[in-house]
N, C-alpha and C. Protein backbone atom coordinates (compact mmCIF):
# COMPACT_ATOMS: atom_id res chain seq x y z
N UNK A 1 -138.07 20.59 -8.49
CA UNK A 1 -136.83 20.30 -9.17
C UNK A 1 -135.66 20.49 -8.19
N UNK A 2 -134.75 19.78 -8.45
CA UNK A 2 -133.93 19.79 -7.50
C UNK A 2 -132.87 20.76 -7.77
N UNK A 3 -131.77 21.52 -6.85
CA UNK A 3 -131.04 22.60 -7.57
C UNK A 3 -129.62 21.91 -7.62
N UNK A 4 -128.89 22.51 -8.26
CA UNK A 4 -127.48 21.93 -8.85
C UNK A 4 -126.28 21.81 -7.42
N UNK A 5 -126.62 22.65 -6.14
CA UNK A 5 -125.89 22.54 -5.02
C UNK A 5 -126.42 21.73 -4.27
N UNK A 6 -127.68 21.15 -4.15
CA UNK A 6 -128.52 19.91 -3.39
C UNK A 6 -128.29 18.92 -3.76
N UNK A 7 -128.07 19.07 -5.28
CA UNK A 7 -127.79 17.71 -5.88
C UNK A 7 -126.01 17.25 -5.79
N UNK A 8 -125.06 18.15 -5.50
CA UNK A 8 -124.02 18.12 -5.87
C UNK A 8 -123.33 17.48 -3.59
N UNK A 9 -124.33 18.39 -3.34
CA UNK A 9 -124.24 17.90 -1.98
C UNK A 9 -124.39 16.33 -1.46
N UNK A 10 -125.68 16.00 -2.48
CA UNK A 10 -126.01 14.70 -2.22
C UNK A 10 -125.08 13.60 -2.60
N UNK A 11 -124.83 13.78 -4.41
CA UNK A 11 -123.44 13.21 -4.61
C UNK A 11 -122.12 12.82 -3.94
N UNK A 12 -121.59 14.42 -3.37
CA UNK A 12 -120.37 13.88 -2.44
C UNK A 12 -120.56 13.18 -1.28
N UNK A 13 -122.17 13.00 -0.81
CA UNK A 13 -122.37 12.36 0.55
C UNK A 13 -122.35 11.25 0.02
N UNK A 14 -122.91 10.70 -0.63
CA UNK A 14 -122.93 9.23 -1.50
C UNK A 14 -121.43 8.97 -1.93
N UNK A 15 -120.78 9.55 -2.60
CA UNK A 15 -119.40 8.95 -2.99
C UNK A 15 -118.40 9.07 -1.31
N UNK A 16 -118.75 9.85 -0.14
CA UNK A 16 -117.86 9.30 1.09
C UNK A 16 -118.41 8.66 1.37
N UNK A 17 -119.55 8.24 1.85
CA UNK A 17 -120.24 6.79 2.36
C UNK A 17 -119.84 5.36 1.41
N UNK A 18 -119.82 5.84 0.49
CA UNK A 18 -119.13 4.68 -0.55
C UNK A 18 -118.13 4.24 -0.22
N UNK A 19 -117.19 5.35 -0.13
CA UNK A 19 -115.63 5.33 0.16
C UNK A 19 -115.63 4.24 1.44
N UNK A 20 -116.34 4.73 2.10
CA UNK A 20 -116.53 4.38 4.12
C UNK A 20 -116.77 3.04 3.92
N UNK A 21 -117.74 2.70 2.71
CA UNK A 21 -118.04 1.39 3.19
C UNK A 21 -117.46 0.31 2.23
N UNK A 22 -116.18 0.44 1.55
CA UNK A 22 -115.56 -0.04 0.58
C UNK A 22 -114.01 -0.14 1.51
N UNK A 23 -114.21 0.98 2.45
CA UNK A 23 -112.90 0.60 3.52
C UNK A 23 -113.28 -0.40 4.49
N UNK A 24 -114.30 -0.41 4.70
CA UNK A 24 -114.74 -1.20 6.10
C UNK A 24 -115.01 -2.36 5.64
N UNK A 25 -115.39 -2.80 4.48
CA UNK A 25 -115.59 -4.01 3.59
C UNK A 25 -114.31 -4.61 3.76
N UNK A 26 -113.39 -4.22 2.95
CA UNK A 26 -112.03 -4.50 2.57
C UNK A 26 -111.38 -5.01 4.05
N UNK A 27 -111.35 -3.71 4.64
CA UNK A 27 -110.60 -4.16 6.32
C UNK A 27 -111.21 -6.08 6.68
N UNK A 28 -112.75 -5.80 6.76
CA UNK A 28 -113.25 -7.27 6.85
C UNK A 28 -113.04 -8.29 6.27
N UNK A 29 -112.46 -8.33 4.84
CA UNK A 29 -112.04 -8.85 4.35
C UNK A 29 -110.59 -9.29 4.44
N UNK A 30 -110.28 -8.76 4.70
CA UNK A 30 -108.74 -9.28 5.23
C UNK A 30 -108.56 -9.70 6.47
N UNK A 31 -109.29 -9.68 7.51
CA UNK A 31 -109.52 -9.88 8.54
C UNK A 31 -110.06 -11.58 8.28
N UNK A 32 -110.96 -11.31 7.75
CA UNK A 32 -111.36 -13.06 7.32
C UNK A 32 -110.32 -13.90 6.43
N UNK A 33 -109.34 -13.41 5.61
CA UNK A 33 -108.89 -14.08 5.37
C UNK A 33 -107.80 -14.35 5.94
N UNK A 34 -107.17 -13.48 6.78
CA UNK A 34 -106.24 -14.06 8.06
C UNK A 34 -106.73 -15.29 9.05
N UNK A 35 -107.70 -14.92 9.53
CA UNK A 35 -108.38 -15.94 10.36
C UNK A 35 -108.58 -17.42 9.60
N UNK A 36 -108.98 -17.29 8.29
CA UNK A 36 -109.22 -18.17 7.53
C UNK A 36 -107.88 -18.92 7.25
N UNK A 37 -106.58 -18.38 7.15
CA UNK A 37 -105.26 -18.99 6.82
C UNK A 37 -104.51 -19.59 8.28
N UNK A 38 -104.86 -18.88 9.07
CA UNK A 38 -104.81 -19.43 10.28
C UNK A 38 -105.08 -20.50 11.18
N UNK A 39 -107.03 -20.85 10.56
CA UNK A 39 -107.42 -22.33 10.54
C UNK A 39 -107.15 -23.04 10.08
N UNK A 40 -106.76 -22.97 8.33
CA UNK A 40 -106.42 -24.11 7.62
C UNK A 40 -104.88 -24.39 8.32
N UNK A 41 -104.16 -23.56 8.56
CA UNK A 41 -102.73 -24.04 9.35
C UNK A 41 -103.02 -25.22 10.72
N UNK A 42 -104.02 -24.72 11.54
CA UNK A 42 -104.38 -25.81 12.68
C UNK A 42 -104.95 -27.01 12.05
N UNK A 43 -106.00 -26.96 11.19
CA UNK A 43 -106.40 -27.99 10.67
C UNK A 43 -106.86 -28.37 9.20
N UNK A 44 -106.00 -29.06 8.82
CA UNK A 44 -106.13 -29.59 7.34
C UNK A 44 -107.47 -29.82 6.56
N UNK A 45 -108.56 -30.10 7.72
CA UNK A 45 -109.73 -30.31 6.97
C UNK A 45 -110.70 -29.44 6.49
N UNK A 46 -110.02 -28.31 6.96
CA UNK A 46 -110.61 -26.79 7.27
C UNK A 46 -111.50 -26.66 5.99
N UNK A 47 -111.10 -26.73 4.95
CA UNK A 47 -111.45 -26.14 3.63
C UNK A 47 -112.68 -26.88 3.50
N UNK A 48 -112.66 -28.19 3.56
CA UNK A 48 -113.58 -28.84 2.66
C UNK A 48 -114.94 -28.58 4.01
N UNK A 49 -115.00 -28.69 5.33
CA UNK A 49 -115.80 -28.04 6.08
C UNK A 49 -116.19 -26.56 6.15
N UNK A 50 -115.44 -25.89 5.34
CA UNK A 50 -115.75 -24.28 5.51
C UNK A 50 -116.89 -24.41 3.83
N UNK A 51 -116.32 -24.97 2.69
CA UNK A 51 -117.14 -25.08 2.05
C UNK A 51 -117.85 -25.85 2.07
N UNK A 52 -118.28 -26.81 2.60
CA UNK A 52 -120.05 -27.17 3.07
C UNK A 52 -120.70 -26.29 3.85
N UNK A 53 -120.07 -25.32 5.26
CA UNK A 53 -120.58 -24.43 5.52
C UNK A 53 -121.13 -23.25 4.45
N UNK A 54 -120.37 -23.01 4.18
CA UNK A 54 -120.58 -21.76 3.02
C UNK A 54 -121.74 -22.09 1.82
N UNK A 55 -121.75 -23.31 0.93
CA UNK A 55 -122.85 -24.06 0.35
C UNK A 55 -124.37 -23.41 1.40
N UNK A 56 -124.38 -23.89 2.53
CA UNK A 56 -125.55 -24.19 3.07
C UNK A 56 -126.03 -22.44 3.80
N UNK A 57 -124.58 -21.63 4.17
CA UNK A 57 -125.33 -20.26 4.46
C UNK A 57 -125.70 -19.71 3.34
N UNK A 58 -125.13 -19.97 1.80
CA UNK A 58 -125.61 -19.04 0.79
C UNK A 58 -127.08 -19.70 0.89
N UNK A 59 -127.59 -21.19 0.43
CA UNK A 59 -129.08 -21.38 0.43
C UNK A 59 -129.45 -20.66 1.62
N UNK A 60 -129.23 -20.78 2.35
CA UNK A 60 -129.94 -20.19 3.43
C UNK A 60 -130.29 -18.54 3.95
N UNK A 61 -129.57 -18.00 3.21
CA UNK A 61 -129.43 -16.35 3.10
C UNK A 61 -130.31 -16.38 1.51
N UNK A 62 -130.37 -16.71 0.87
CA UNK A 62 -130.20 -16.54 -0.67
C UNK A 62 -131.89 -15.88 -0.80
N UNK A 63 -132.88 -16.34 -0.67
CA UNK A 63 -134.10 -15.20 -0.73
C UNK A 63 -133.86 -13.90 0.31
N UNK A 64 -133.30 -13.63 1.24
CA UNK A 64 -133.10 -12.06 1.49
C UNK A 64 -132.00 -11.90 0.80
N UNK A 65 -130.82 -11.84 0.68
CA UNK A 65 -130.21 -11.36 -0.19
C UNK A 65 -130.77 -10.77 -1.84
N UNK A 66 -132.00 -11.57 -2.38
CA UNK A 66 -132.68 -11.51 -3.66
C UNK A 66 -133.24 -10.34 -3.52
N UNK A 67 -134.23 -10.33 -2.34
CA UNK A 67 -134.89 -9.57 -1.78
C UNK A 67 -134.35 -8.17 -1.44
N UNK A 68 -133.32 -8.12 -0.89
CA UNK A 68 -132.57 -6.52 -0.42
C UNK A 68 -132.11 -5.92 -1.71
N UNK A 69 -131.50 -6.89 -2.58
CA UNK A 69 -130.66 -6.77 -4.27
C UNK A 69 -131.82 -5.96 -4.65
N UNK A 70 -133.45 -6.60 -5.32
CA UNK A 70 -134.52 -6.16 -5.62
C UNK A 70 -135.25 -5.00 -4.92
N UNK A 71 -134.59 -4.24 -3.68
CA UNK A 71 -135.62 -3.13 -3.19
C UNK A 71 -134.10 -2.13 -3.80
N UNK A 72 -132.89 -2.36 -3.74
CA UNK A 72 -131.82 -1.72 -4.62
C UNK A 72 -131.99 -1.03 -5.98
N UNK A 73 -132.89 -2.25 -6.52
CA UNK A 73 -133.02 -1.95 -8.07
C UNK A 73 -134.25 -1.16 -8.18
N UNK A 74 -134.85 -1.44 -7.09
CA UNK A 74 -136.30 -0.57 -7.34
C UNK A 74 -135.85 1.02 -6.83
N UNK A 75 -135.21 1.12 -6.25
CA UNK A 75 -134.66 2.41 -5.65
C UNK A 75 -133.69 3.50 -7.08
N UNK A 76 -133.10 2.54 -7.58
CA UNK A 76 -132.28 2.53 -8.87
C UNK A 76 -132.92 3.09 -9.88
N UNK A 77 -133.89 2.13 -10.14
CA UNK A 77 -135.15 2.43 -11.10
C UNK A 77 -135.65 3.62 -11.33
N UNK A 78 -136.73 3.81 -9.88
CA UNK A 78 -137.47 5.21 -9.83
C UNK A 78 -136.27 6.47 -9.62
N UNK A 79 -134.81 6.14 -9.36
CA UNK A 79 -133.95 7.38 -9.09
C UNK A 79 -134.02 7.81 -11.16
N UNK A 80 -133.82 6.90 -11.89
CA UNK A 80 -133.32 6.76 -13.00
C UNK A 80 -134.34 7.23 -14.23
N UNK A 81 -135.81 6.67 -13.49
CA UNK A 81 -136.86 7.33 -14.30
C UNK A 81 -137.28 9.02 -13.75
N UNK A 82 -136.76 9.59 -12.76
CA UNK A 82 -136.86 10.72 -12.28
C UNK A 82 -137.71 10.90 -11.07
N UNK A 83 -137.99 10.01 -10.27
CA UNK A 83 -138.81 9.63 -9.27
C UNK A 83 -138.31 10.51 -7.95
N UNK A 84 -138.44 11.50 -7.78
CA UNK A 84 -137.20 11.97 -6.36
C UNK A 84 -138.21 12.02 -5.35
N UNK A 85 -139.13 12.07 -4.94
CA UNK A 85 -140.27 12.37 -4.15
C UNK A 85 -140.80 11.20 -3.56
């Protein structure tokens, strides 16, 4: 069984790594969308070529992405049915 300071330890490590990676997300995200407003300023056609790109990386990512989502939920799962081991 796990004790109430192991578990409370584990928590705050999980909610700063969260934090960490909800900043570093975000930063990237704005970062892309600068770059992104920047192209469409050079070239007008930008959009309708960024979304055919984008169309063809989601098929193309789209079974690992399913795949990483699904070892998430399985992780989720056994945390949820009491699985710690």
């Amino acid at each position: 069984m796990i004790n109430e300071a192991a578990l409370k330890d584990t928590l705050l490590s999980l909610a700063e790594n969260n934090r960490m990676m909800y900043v570093a997300l975000s930063s990237a995200l704005n970062e892309i969308e600068a770059l992104r407003e920047t192209v469409r300023g050079l070239d007008p056609t930008f959009s309708e070529v960024m979304e055919d790109r984008r169309q063809r990386a989601a098929q193309n990512g789209a079974e690992v992405v399913q795949q990483i989502i699904a070892g998430y939920d399985l992780i989720l799962q056994r945390l949820t049915d009491g699985y710690v081991c």
